[in-house]
PDB file of N, CA and C in Angstrom:
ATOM      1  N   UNK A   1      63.263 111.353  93.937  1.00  0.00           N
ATOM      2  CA  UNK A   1      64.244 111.966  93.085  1.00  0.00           C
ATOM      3  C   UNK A   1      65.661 111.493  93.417  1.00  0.00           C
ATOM      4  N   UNK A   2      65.972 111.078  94.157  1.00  0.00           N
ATOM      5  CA  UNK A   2      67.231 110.978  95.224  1.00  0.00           C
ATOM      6  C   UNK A   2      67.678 109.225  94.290  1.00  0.00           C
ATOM      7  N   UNK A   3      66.669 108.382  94.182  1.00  0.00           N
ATOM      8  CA  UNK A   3      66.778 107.255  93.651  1.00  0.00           C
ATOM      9  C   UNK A   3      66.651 107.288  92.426  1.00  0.00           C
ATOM     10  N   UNK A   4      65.991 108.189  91.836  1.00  0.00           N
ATOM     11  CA  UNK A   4      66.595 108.529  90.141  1.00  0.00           C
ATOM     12  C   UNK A   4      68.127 108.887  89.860  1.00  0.00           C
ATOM     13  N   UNK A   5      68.366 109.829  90.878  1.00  0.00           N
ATOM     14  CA  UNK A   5      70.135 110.365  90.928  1.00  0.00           C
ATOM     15  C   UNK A   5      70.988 109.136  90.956  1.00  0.00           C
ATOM     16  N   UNK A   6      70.744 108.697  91.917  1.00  0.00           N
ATOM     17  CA  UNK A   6      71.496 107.385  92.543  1.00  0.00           C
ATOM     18  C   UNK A   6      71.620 106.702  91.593  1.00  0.00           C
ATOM     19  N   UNK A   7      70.761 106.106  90.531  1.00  0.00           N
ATOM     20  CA  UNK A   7      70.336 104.981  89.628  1.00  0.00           C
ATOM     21  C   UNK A   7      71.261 105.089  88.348  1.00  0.00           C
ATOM     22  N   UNK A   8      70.883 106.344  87.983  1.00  0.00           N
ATOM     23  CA  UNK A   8      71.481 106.673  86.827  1.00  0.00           C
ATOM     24  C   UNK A   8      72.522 107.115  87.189  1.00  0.00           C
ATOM     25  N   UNK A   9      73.195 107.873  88.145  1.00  0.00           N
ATOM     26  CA  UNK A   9      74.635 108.588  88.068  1.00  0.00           C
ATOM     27  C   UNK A   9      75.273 107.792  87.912  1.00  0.00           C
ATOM     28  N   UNK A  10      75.185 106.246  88.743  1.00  0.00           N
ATOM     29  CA  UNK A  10      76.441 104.890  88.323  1.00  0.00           C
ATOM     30  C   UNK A  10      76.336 104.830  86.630  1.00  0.00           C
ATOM     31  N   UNK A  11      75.893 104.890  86.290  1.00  0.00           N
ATOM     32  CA  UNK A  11      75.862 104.760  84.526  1.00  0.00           C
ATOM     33  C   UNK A  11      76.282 105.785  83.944  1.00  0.00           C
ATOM     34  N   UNK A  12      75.741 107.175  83.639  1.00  0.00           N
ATOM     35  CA  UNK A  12      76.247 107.903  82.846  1.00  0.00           C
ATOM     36  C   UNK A  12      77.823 108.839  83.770  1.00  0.00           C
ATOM     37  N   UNK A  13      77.992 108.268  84.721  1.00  0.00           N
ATOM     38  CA  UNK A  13      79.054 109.135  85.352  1.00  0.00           C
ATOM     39  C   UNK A  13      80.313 107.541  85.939  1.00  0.00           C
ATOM     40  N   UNK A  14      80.107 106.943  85.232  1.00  0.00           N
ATOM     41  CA  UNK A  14      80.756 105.396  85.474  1.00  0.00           C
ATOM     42  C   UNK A  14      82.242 105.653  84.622  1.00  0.00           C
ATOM     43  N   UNK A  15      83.103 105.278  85.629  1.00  0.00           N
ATOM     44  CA  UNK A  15      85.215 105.395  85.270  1.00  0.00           C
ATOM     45  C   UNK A  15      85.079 104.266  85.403  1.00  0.00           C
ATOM     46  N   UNK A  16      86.036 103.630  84.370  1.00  0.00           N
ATOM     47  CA  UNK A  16      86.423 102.072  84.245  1.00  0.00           C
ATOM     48  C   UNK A  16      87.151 101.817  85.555  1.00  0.00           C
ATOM     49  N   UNK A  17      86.922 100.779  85.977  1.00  0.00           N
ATOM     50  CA  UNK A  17      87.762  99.685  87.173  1.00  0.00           C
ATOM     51  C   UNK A  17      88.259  98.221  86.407  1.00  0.00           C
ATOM     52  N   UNK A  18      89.275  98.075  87.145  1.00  0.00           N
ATOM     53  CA  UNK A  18      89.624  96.716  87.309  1.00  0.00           C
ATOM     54  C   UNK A  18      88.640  95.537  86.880  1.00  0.00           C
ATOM     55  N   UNK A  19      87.744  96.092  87.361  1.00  0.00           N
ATOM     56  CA  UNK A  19      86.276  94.770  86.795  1.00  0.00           C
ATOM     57  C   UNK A  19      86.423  94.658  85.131  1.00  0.00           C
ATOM     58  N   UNK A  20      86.182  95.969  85.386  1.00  0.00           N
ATOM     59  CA  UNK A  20      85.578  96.434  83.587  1.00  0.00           C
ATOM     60  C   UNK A  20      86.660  95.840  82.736  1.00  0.00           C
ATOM     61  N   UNK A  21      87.852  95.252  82.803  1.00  0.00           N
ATOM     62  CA  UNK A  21      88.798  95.127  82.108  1.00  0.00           C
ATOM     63  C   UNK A  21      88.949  93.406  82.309  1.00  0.00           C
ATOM     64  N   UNK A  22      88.604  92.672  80.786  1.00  0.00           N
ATOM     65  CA  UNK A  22      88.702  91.463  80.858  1.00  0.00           C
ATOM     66  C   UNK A  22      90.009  91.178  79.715  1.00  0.00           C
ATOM     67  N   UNK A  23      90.927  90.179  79.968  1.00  0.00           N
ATOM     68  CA  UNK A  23      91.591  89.756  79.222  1.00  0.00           C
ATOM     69  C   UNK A  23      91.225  88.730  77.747  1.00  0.00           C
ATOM     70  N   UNK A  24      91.605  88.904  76.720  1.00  0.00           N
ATOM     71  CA  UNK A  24      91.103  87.850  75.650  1.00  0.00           C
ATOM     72  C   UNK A  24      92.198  87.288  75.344  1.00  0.00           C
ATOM     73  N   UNK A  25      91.784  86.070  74.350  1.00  0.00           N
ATOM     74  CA  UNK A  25      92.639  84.839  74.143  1.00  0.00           C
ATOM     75  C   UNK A  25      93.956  85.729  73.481  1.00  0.00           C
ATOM     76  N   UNK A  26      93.981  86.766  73.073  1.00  0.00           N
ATOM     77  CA  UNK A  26      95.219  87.770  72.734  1.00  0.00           C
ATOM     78  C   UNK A  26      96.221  87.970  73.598  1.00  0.00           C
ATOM     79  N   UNK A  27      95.334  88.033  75.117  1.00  0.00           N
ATOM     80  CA  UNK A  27      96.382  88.480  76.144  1.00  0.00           C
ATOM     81  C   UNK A  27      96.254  90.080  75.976  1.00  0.00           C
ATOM     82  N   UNK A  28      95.342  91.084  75.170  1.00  0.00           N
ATOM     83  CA  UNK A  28      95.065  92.412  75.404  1.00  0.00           C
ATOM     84  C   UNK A  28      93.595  92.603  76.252  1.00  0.00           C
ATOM     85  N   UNK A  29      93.919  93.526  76.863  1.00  0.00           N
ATOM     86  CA  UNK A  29      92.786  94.065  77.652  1.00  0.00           C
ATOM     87  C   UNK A  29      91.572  94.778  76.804  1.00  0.00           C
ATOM     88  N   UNK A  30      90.406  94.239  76.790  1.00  0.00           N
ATOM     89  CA  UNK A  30      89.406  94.508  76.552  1.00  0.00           C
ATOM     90  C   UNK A  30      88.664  95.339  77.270  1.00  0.00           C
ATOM     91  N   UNK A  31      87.849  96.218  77.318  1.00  0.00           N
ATOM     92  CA  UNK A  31      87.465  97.356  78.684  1.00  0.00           C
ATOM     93  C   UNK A  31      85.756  96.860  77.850  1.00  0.00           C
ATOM     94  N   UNK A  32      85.412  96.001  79.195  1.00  0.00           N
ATOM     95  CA  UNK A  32      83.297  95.937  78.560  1.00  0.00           C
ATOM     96  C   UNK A  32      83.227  96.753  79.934  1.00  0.00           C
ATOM     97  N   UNK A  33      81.974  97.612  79.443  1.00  0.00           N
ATOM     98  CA  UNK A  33      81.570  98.462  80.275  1.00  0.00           C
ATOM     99  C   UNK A  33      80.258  99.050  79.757  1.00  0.00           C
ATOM    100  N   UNK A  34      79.654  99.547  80.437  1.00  0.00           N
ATOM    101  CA  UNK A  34      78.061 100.149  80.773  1.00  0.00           C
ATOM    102  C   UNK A  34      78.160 101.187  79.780  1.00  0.00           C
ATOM    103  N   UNK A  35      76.950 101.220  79.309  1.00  0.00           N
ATOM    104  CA  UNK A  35      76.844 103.088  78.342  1.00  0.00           C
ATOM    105  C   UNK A  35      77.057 103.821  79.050  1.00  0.00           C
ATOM    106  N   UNK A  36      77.806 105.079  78.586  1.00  0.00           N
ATOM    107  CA  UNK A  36      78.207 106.210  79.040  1.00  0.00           C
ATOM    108  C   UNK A  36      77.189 107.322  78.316  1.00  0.00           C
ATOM    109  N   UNK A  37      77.505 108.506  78.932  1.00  0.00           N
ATOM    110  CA  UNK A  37      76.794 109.340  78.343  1.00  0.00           C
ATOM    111  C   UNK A  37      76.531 110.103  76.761  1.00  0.00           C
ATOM    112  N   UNK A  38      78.027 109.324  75.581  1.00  0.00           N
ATOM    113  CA  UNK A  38      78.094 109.996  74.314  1.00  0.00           C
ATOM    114  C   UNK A  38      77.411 108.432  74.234  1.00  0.00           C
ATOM    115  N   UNK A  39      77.191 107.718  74.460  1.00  0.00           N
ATOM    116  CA  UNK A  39      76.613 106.528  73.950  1.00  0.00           C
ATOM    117  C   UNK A  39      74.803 106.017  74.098  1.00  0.00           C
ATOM    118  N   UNK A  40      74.640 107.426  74.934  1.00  0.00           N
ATOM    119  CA  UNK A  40      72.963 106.976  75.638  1.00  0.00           C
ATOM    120  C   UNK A  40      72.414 107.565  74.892  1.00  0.00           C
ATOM    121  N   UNK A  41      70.970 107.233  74.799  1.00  0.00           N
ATOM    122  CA  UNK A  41      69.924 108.014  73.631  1.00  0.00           C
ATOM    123  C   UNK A  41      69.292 109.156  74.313  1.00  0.00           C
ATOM    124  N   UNK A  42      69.918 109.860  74.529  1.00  0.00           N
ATOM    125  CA  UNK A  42      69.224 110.970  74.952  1.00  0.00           C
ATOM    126  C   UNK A  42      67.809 111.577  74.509  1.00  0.00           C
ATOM    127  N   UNK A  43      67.443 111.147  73.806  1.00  0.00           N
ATOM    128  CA  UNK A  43      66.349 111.845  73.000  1.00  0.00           C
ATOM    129  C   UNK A  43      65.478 110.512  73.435  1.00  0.00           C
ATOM    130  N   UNK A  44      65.543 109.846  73.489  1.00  0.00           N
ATOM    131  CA  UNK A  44      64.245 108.776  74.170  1.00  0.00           C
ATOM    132  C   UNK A  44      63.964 108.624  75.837  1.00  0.00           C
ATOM    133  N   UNK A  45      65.219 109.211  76.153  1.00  0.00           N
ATOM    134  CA  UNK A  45      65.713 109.088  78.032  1.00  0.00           C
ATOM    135  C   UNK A  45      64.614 110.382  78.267  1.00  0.00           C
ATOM    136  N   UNK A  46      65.361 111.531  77.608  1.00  0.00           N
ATOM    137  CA  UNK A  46      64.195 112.751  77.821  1.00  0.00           C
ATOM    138  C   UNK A  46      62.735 113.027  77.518  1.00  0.00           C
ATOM    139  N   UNK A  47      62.299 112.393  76.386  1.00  0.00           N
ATOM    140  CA  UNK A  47      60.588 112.211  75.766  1.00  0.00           C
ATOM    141  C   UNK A  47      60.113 111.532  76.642  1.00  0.00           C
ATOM    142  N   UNK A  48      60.697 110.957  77.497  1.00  0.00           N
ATOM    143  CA  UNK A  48      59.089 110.266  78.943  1.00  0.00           C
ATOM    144  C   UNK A  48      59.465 110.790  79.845  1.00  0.00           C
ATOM    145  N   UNK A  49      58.375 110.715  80.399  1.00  0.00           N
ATOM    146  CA  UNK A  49      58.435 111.251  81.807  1.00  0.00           C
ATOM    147  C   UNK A  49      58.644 111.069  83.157  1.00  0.00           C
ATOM    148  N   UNK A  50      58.952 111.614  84.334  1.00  0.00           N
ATOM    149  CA  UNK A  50      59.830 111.337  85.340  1.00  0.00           C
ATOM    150  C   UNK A  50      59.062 110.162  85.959  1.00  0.00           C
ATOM    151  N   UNK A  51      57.439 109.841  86.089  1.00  0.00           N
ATOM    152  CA  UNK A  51      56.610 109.062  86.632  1.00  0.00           C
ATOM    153  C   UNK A  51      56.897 107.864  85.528  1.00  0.00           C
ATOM    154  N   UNK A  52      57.352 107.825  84.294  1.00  0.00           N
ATOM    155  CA  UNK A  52      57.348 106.864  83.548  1.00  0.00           C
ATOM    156  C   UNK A  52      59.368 106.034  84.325  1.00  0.00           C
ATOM    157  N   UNK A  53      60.006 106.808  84.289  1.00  0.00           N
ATOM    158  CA  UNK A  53      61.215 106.786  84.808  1.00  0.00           C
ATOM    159  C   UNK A  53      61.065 106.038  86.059  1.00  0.00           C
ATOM    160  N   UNK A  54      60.191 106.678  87.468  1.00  0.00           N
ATOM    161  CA  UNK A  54      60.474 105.630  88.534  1.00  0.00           C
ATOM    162  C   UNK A  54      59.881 104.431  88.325  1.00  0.00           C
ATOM    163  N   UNK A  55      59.022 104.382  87.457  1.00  0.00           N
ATOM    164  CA  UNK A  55      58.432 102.513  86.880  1.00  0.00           C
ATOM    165  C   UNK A  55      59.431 102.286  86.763  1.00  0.00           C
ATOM    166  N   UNK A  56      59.870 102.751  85.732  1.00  0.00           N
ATOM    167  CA  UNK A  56      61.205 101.303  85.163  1.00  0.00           C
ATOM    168  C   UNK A  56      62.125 101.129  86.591  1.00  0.00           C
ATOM    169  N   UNK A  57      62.364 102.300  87.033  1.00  0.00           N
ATOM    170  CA  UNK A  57      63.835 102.133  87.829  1.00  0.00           C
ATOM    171  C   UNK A  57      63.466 100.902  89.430  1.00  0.00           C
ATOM    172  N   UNK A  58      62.032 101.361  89.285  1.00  0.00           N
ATOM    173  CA  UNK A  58      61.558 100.065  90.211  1.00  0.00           C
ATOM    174  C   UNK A  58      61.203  98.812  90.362  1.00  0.00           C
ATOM    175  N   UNK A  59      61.144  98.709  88.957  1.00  0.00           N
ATOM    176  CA  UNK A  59      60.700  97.142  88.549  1.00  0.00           C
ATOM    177  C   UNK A  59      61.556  96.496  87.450  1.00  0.00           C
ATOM    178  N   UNK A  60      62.528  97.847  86.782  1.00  0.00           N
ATOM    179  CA  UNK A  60      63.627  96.915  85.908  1.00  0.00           C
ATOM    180  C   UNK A  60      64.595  96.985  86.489  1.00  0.00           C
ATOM    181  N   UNK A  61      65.310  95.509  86.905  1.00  0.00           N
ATOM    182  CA  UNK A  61      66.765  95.936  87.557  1.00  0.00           C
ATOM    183  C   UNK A  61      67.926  95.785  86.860  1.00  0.00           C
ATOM    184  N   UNK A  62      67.905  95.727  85.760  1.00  0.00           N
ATOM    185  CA  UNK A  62      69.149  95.908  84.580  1.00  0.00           C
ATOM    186  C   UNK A  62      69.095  96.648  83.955  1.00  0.00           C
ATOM    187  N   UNK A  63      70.434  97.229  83.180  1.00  0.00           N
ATOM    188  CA  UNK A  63      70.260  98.632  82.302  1.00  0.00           C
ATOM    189  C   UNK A  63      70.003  98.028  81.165  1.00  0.00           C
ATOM    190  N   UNK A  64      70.192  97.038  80.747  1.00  0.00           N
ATOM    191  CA  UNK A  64      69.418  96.644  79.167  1.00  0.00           C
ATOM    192  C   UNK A  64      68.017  96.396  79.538  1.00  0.00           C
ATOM    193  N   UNK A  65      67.213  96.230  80.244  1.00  0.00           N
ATOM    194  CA  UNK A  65      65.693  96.335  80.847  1.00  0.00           C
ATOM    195  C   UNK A  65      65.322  97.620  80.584  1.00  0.00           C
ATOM    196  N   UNK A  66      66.157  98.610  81.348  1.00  0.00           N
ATOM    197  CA  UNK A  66      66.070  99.791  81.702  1.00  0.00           C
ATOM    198  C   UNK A  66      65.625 100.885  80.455  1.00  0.00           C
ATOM    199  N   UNK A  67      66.861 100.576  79.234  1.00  0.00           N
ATOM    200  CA  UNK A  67      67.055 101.134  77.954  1.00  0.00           C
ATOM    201  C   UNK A  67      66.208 100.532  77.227  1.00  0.00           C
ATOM    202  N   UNK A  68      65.435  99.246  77.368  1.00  0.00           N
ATOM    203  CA  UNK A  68      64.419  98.812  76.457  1.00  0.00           C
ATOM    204  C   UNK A  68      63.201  99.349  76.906  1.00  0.00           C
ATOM    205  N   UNK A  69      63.019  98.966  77.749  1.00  0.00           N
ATOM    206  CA  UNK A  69      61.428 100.253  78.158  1.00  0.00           C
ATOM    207  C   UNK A  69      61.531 101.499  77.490  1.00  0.00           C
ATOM    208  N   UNK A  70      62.811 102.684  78.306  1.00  0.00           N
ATOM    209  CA  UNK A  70      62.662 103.629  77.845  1.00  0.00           C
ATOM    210  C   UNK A  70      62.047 104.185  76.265  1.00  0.00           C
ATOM    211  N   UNK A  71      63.227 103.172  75.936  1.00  0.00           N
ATOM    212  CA  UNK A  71      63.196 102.970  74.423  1.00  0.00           C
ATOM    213  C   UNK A  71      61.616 102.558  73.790  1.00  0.00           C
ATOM    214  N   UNK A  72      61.168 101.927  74.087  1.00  0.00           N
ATOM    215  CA  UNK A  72      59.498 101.686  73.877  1.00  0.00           C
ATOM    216  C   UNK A  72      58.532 102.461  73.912  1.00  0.00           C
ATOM    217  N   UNK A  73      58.782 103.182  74.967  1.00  0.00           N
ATOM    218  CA  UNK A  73      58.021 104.334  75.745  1.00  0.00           C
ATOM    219  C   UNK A  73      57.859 105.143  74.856  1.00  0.00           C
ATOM    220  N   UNK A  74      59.494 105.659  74.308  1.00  0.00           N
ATOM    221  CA  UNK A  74      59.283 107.065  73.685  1.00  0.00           C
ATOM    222  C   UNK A  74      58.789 106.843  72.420  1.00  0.00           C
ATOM    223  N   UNK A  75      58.951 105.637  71.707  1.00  0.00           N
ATOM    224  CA  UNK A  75      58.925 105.457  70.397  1.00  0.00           C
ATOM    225  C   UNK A  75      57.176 105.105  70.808  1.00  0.00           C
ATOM    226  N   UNK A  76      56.497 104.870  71.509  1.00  0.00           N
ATOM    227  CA  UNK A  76      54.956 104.008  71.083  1.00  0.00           C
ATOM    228  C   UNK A  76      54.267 105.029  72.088  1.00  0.00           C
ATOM    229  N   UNK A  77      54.635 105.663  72.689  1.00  0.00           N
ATOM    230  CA  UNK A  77      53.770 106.733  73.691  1.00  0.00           C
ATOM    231  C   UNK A  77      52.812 105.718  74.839  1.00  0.00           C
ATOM    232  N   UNK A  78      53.700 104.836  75.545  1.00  0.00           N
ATOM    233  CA  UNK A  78      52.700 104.417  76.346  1.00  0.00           C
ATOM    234  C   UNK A  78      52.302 105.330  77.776  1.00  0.00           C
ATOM    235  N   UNK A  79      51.690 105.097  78.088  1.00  0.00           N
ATOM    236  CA  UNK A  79      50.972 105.813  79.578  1.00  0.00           C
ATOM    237  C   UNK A  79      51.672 105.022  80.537  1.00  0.00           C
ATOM    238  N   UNK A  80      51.922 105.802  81.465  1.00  0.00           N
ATOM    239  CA  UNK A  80      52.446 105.165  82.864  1.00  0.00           C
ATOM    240  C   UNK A  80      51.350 103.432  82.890  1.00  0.00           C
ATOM    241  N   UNK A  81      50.340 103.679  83.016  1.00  0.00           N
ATOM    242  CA  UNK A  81      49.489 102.557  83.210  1.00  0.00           C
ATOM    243  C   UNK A  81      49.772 101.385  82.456  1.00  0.00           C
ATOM    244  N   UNK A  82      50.423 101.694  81.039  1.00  0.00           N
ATOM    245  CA  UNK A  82      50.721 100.992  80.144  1.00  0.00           C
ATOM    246  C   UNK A  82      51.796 100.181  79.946  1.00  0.00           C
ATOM    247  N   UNK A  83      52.751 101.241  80.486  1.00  0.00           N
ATOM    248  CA  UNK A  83      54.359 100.833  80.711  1.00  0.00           C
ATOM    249  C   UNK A  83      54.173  99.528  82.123  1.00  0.00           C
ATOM    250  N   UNK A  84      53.015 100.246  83.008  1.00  0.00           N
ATOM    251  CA  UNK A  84      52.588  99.298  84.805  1.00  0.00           C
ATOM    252  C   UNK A  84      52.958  97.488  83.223  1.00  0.00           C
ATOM    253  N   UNK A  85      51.225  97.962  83.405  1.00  0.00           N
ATOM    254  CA  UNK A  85      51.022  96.625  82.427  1.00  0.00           C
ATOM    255  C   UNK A  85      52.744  95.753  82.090  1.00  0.00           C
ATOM    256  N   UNK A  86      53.016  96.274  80.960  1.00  0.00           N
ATOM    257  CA  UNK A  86      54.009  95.783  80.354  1.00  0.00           C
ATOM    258  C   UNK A  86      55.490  95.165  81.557  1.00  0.00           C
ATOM    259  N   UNK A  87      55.275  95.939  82.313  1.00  0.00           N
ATOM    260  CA  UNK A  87      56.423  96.010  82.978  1.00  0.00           C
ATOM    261  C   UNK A  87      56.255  94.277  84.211  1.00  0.00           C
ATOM    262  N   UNK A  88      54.762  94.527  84.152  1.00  0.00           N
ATOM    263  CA  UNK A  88      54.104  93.493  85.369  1.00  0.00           C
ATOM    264  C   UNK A  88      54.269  92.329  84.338  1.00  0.00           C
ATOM    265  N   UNK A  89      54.179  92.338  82.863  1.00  0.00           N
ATOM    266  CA  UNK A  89      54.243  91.012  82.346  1.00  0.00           C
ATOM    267  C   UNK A  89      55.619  90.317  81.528  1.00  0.00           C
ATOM    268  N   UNK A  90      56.362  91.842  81.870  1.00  0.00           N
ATOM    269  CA  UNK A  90      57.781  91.199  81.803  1.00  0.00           C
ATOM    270  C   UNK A  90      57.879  91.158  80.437  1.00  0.00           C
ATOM    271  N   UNK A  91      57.673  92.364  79.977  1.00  0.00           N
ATOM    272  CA  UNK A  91      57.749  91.901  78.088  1.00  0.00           C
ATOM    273  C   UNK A  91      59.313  91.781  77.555  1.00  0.00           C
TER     274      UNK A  91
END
């Protein structure tokens, strides 16, 4: 549980830095940055389940990995076993 907290709090609890702020050929500051919490799908994050959750968080190490599983999951109902599968072949 401790590595679910950890995983996700940098994301939905993420304040812009210095990183996050790239300059464009304008010379204005652009802020790219990670989904926040009015921006996450809550309704697909919550429809799977916590055993479906430490798959991804262990074998996807990007949040666009992360949000595409989820996202799969809730919409096609796979089984932990299923998500294993998918996850082992890198879909």
């Amino acid at each position: 549980m401790r590595i679910f907290y950890e995983e996700w709090d940098k994301v939905l609890n993420h304040q812009p830095t210095a990183d996050d702020l790239v300059l464009n050929e304008k010379l204005l500051l652009v802020e790219i940055h990670q989904p926040v919490a009015d921006e996450f799908n809550w309704s697909d994050f919550l429809s799977i389940g916590f055993s479906h959750h430490t798959e991804i968080i262990s074998k996807a190490k990007t949040l666009e990995a992360r949000l595409f599983y989820i996202h799969e999951c809730a919409i096609h109902y796979w089984s932990k076993y299923t998500l294993r599968d998918y996850l082992k072949a890198d879909l």
